[in-house]
N, C-alpha and C. Protein backbone atom coordinates (compact mmCIF):
# COMPACT_ATOMS: atom_id res chain seq x y z
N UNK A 1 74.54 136.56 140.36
CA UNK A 1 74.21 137.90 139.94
C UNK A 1 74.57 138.89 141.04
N UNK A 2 75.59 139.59 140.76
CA UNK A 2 75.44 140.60 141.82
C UNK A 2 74.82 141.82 142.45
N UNK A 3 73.79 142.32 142.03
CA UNK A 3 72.33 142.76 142.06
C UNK A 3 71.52 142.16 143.44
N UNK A 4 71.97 140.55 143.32
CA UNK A 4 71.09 140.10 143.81
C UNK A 4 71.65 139.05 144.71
N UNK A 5 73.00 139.45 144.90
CA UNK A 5 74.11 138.51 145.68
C UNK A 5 73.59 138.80 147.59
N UNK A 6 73.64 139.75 148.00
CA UNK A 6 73.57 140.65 148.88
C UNK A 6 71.97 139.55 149.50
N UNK A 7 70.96 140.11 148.85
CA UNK A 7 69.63 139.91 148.70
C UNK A 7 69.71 138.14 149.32
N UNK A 8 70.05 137.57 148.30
CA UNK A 8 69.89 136.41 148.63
C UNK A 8 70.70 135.62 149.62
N UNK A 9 71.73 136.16 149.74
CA UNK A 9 72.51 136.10 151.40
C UNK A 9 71.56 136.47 152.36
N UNK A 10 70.77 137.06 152.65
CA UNK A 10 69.93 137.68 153.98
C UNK A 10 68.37 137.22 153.80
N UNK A 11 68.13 136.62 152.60
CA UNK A 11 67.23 135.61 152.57
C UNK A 11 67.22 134.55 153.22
N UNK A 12 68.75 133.89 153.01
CA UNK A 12 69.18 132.42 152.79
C UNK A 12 69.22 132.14 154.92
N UNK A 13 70.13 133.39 155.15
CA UNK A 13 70.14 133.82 156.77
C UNK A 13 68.76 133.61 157.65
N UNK A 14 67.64 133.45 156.81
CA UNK A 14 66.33 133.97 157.37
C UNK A 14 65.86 132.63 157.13
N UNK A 15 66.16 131.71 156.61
CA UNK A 15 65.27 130.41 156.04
C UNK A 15 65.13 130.25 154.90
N UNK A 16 65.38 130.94 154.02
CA UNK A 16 65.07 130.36 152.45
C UNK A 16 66.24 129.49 152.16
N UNK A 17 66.21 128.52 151.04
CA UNK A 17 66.81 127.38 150.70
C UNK A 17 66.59 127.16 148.87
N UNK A 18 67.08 126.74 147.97
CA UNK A 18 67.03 126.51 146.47
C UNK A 18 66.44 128.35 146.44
N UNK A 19 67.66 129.16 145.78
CA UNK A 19 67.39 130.27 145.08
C UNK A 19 68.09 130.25 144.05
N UNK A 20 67.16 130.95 143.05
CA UNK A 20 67.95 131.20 141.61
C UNK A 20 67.27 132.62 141.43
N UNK A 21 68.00 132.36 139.69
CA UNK A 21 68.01 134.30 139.16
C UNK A 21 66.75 133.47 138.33
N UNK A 22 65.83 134.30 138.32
CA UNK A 22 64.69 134.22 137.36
C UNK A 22 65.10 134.74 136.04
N UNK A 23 65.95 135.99 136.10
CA UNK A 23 65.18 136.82 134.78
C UNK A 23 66.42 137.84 135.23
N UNK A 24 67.06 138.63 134.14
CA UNK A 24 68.11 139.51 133.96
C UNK A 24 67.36 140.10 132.73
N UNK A 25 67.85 141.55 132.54
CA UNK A 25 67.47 142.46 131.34
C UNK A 25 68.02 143.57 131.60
N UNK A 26 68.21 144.43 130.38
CA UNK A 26 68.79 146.13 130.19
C UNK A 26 67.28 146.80 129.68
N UNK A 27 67.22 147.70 130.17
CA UNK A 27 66.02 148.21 129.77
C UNK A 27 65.69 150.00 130.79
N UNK A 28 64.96 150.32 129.83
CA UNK A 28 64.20 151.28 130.08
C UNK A 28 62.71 152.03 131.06
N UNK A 29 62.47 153.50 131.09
CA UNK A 29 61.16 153.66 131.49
C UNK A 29 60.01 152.42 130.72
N UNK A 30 59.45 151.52 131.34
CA UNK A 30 58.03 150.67 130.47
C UNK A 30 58.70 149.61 130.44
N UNK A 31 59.88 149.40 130.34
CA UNK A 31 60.85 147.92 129.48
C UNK A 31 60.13 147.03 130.91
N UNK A 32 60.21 145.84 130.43
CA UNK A 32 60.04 144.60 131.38
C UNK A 32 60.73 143.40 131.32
N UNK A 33 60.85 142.67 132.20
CA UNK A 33 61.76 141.24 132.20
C UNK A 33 61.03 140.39 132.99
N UNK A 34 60.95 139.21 132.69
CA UNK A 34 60.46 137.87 133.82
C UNK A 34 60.44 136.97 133.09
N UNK A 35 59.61 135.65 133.38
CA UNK A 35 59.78 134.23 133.43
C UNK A 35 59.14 133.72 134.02
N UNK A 36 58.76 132.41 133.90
CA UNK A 36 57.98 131.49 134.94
C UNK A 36 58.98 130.76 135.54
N UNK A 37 58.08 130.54 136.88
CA UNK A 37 59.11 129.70 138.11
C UNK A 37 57.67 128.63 138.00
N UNK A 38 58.01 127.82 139.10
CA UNK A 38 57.29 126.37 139.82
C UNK A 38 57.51 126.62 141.08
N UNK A 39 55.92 126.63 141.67
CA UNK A 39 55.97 127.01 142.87
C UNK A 39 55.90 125.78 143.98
N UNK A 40 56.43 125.41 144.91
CA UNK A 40 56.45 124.10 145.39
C UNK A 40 54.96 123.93 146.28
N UNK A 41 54.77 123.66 146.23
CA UNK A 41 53.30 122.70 146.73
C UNK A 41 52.93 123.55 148.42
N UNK A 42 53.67 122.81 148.62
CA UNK A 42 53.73 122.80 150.85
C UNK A 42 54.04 124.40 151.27
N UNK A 43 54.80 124.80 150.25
CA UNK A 43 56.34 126.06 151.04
C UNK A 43 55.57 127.47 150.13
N UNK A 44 56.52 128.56 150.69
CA UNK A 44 56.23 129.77 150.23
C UNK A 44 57.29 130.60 149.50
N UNK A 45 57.13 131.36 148.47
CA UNK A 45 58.08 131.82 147.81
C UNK A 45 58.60 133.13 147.82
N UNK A 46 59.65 133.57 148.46
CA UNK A 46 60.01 134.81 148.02
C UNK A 46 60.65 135.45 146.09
N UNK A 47 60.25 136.43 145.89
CA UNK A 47 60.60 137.00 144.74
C UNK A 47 60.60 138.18 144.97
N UNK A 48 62.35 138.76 144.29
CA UNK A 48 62.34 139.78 144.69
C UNK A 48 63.26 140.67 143.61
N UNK A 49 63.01 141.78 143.30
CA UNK A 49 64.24 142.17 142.01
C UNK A 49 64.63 143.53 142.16
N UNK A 50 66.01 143.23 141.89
CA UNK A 50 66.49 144.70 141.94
C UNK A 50 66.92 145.19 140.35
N UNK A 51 67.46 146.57 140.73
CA UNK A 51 67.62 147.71 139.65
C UNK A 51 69.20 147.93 139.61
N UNK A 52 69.82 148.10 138.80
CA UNK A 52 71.04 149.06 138.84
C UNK A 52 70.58 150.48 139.20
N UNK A 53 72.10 151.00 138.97
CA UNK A 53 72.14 152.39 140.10
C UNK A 53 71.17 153.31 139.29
N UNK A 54 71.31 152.96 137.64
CA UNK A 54 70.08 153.75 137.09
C UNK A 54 68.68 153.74 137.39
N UNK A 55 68.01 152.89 137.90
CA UNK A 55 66.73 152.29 138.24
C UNK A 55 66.23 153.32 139.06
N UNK A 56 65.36 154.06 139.47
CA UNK A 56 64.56 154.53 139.94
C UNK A 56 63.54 154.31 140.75
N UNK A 57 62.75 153.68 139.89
CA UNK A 57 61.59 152.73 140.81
C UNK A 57 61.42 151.49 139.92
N UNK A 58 60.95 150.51 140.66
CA UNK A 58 61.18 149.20 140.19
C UNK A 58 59.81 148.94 140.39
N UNK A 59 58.80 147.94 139.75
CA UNK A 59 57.90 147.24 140.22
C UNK A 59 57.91 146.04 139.87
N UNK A 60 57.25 144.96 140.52
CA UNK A 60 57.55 143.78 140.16
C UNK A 60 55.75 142.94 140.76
N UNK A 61 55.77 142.16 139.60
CA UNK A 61 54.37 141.03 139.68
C UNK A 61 54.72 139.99 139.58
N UNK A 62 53.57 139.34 140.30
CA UNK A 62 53.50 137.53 139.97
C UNK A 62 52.13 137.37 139.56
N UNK A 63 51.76 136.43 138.49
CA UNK A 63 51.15 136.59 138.33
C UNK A 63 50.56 135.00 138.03
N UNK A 64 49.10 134.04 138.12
CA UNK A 64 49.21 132.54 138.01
C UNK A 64 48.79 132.62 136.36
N UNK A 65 48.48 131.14 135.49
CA UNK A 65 48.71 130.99 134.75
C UNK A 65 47.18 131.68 133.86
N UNK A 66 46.42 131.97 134.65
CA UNK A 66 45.37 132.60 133.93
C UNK A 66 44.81 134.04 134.21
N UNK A 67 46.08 134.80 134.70
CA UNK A 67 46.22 136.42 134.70
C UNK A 67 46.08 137.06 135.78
N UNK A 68 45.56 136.22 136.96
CA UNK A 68 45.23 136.46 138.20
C UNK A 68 46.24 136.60 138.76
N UNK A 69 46.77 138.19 139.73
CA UNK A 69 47.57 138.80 140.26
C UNK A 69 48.24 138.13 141.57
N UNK A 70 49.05 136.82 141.93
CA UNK A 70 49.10 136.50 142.86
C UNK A 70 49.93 137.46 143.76
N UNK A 71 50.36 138.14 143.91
CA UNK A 71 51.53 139.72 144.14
C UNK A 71 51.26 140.46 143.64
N UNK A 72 51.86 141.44 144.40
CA UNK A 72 52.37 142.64 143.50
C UNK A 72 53.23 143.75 144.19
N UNK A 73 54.30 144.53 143.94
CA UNK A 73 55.03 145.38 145.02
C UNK A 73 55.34 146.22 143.68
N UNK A 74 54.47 147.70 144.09
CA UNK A 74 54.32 149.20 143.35
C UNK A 74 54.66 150.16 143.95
N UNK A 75 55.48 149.80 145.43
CA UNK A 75 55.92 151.10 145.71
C UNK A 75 56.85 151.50 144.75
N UNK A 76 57.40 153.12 145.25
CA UNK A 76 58.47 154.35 144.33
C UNK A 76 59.90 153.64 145.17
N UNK A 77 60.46 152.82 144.72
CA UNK A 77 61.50 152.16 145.26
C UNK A 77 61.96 151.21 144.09
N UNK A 78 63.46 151.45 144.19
CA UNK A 78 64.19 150.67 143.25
C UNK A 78 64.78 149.19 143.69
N UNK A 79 63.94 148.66 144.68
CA UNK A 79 63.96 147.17 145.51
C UNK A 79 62.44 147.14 145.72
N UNK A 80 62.29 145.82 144.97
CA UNK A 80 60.59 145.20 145.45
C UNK A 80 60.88 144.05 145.56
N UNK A 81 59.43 143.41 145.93
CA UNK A 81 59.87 142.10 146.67
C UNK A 81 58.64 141.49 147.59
N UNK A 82 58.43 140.09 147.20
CA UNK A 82 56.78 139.56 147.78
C UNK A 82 57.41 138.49 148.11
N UNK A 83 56.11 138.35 148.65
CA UNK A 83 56.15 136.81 148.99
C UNK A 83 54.75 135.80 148.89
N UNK A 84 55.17 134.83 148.09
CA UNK A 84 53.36 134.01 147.54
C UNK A 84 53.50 132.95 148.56
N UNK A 85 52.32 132.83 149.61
CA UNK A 85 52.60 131.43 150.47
C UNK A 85 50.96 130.45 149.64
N UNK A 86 51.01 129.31 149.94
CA UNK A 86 49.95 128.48 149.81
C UNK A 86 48.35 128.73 150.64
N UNK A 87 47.93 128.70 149.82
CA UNK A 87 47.59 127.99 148.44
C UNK A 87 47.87 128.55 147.35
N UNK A 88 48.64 128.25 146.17
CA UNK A 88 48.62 129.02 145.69
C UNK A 88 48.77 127.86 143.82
N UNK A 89 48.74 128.52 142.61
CA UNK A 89 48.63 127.26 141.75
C UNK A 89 50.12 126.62 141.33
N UNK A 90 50.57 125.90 140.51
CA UNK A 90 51.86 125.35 140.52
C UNK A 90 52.93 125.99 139.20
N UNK A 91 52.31 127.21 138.57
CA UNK A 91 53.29 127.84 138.25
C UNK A 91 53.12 129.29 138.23
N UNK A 92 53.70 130.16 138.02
CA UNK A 92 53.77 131.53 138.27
C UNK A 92 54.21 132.21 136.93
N UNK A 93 54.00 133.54 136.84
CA UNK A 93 54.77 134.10 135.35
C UNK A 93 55.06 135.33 136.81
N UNK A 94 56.47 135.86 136.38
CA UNK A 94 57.29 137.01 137.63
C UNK A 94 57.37 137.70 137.07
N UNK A 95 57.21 139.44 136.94
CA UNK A 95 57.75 140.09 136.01
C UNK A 95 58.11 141.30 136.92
N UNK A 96 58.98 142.25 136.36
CA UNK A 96 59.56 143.52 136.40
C UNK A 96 59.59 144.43 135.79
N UNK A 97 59.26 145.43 136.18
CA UNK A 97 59.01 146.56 135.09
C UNK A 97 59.42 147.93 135.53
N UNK A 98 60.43 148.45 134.66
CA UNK A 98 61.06 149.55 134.89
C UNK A 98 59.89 151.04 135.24
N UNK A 99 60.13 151.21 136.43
CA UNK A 99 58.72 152.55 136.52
C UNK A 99 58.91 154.11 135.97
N UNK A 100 60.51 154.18 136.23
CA UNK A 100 61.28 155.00 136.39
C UNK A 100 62.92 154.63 136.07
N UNK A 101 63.85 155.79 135.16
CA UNK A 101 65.50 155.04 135.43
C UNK A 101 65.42 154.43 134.24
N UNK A 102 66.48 153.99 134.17
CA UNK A 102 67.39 152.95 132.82
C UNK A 102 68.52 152.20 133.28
N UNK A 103 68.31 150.72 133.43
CA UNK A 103 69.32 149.96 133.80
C UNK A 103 69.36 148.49 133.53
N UNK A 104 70.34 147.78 134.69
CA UNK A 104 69.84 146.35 134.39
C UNK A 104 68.65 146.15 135.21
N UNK A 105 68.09 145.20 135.51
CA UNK A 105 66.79 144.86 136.63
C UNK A 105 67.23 143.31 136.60
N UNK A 106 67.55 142.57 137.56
CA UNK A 106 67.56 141.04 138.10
C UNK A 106 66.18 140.80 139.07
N UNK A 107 65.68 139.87 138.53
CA UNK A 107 64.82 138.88 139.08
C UNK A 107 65.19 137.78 139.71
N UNK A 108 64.78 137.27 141.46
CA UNK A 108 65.70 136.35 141.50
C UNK A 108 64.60 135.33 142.20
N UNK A 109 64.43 134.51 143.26
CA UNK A 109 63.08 133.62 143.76
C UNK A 109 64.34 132.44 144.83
N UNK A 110 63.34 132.13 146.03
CA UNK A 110 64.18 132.08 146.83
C UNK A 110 62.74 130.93 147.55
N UNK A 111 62.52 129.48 147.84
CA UNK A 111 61.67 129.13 148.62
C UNK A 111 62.04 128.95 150.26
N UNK A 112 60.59 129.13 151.06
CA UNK A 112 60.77 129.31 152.23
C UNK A 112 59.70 128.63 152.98
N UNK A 113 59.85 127.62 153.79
CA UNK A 113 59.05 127.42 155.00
C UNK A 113 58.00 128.08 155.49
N UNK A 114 56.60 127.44 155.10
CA UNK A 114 55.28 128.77 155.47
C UNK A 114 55.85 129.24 156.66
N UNK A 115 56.72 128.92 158.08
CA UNK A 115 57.00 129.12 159.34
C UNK A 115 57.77 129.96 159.27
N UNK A 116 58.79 130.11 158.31
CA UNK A 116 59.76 131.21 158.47
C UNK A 116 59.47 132.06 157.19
N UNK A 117 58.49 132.37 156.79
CA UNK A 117 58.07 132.97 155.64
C UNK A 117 58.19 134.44 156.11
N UNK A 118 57.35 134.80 157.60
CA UNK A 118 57.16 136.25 157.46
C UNK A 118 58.79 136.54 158.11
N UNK A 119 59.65 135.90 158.57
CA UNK A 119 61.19 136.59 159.16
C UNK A 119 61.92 136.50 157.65
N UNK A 120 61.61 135.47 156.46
CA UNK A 120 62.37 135.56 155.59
C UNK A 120 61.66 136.85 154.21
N UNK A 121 60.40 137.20 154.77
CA UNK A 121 60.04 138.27 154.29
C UNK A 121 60.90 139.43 154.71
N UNK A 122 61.09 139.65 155.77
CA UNK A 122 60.85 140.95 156.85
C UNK A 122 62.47 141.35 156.32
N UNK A 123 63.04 140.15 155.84
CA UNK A 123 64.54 140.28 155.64
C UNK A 123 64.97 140.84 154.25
N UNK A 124 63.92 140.54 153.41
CA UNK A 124 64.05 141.59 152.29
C UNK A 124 63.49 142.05 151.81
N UNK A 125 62.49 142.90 153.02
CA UNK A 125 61.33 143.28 152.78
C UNK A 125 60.33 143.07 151.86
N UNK A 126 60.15 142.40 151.71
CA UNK A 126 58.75 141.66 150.87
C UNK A 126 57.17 142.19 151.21
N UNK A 127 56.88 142.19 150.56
CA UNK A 127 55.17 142.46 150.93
C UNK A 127 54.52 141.05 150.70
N UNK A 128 53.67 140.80 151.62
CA UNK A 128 52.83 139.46 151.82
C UNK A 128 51.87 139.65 150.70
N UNK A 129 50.97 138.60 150.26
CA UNK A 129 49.48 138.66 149.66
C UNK A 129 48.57 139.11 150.36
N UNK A 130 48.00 140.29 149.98
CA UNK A 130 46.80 140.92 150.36
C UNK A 130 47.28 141.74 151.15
N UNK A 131 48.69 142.26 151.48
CA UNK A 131 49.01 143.15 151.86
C UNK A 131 49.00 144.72 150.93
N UNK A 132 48.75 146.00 151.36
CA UNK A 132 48.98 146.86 150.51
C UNK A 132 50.23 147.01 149.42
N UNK A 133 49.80 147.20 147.82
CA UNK A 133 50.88 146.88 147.03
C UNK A 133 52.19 148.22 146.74
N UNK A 134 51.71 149.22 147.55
CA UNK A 134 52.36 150.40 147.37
C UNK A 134 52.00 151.12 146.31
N UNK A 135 51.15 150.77 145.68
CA UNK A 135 50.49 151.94 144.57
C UNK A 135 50.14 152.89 144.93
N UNK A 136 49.50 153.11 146.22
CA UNK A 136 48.89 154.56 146.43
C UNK A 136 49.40 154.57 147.67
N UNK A 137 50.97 155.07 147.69
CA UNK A 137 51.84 155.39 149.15
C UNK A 137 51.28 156.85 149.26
N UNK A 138 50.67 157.66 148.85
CA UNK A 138 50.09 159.17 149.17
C UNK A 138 48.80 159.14 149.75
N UNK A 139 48.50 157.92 149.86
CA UNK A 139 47.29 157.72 150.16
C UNK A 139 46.92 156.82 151.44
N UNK A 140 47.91 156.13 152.60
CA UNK A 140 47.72 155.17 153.29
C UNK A 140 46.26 154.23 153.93
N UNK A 141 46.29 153.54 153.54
CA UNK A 141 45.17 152.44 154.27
C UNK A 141 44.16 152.77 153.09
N UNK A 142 44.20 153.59 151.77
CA UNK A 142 43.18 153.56 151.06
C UNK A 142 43.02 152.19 150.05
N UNK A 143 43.80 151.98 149.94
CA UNK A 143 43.87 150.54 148.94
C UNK A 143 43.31 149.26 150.10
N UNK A 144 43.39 149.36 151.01
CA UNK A 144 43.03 148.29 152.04
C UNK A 144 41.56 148.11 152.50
N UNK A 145 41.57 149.66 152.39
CA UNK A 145 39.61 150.02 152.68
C UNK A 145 39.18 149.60 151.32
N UNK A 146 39.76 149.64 149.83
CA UNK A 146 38.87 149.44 148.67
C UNK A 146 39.03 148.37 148.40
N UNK A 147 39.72 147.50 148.89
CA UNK A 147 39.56 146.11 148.87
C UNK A 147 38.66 145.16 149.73
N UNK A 148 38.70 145.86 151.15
CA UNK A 148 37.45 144.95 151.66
C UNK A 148 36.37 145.60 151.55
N UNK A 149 35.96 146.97 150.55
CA UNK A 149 34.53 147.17 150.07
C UNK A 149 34.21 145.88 148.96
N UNK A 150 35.30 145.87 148.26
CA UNK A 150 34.83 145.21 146.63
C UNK A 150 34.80 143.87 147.66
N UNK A 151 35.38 143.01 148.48
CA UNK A 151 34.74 141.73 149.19
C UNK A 151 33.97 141.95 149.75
N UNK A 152 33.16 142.78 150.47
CA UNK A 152 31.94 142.72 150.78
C UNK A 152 30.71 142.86 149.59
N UNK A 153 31.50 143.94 148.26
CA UNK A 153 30.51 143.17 147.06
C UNK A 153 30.02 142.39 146.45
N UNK A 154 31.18 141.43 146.71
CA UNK A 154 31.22 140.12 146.05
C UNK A 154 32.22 139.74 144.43
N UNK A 155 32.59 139.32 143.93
CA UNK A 155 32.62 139.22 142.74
C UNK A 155 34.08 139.49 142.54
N UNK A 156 34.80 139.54 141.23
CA UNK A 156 36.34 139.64 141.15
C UNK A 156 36.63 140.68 140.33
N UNK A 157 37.43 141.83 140.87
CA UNK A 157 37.94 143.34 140.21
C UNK A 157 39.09 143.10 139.84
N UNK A 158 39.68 143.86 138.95
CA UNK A 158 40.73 144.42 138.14
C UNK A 158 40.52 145.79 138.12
N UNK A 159 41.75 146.40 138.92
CA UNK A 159 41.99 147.70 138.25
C UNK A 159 42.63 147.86 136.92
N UNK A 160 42.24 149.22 136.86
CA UNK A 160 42.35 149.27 134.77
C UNK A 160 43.32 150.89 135.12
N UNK A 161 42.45 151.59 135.88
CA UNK A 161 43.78 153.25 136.13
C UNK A 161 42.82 153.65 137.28
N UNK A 162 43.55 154.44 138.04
CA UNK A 162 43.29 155.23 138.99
C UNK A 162 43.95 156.84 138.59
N UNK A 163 42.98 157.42 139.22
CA UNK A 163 43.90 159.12 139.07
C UNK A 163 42.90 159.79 139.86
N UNK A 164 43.83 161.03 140.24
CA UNK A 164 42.91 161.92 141.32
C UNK A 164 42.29 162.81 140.44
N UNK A 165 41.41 163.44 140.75
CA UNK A 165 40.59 164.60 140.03
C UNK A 165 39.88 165.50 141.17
N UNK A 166 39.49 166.46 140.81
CA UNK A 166 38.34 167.42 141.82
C UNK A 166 37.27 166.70 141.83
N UNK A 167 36.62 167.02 142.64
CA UNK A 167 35.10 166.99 142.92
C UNK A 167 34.16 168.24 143.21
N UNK A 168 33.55 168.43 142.73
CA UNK A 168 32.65 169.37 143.01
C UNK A 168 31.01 168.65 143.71
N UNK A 169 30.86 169.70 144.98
CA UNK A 169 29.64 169.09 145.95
C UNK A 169 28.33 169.24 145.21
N UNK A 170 28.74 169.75 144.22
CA UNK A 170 27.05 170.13 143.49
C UNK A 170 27.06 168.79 142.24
């Protein structure tokens, strides 16, 4: 795929080894594409997808077999890209979703050595697990603070929407 030729050359440079294309599609603002991969046991996985020149912003999830978010990369960028290391369960559903733009979008997955995980991250820029997902880039370190409130609550969240509004002190 050439989308994703580039990508997986400077993966492959970094330590990753067995990459394929997950998932190809034409699509729109909302349109989505993915697939399930098999995640290997020991090792860590990069996934990462790009946009044609129409693409705008790209986002892309992983997600395990019972809806639980193992990733996620929401920045305003038409290249996203994670990385799931262990523990993690033995299959994945990947998806992509046009944020912004009209084009193709390639999905591609690339495994890597927990040891060379964060240089074969760093190489196509990936965001780690439990790293900030880029949803609220206007906002820095706020998604990081509302995550270790809800673990000090206890219990398991899903966001459903966020949006800013006023406040009034009264």
């Amino acid at each position: 795929n050439e989308l994703l030729a580039s990508l997986i050359e400077r993966a492959q440079k970094a330590g990753a080894t067995t990459t394929l294309v997950v998932s190809e599609g034409l699509g729109s603002e909302g349109d989505r594409t993915g697939g399930y991969i098999t995640l290997p046991k020991e090792r860590c996985v990069l996934v990462f997808a790009r946009g044609s020149k129409g693409v705008g912003d790209l986002d892309l999830f992983v997600y395990a077999d019972d809806g639980t978010a193992l990733a996620t990369d929401e920045s305003s960028s038409a290249e996203a890209a994670v990385v799931v290391c262990p523990p993690h369960p033995d299959r994945a559903y990947v998806t992509a979703r046009i944020a912004t733009g009209a084009g193709i979008v390639a999905i591609g997955a690339a495994e890597v050595s927990a040891d060379k995980a964060a240089v074969a991250a760093n190489a196509v820029g990936a965001k780690s697990q439990g790293e900030e997902s880029g949803r609220l880039e206007s906002w820095p370190g706020l998604e990081t603070t509302v995550a270790a409130h809800r673990k000090a609550i206890g219990s398991s969240w899903e966001d459903v929407r966020r949006f800013a509004t006023l406040v009034d002190p009264r």
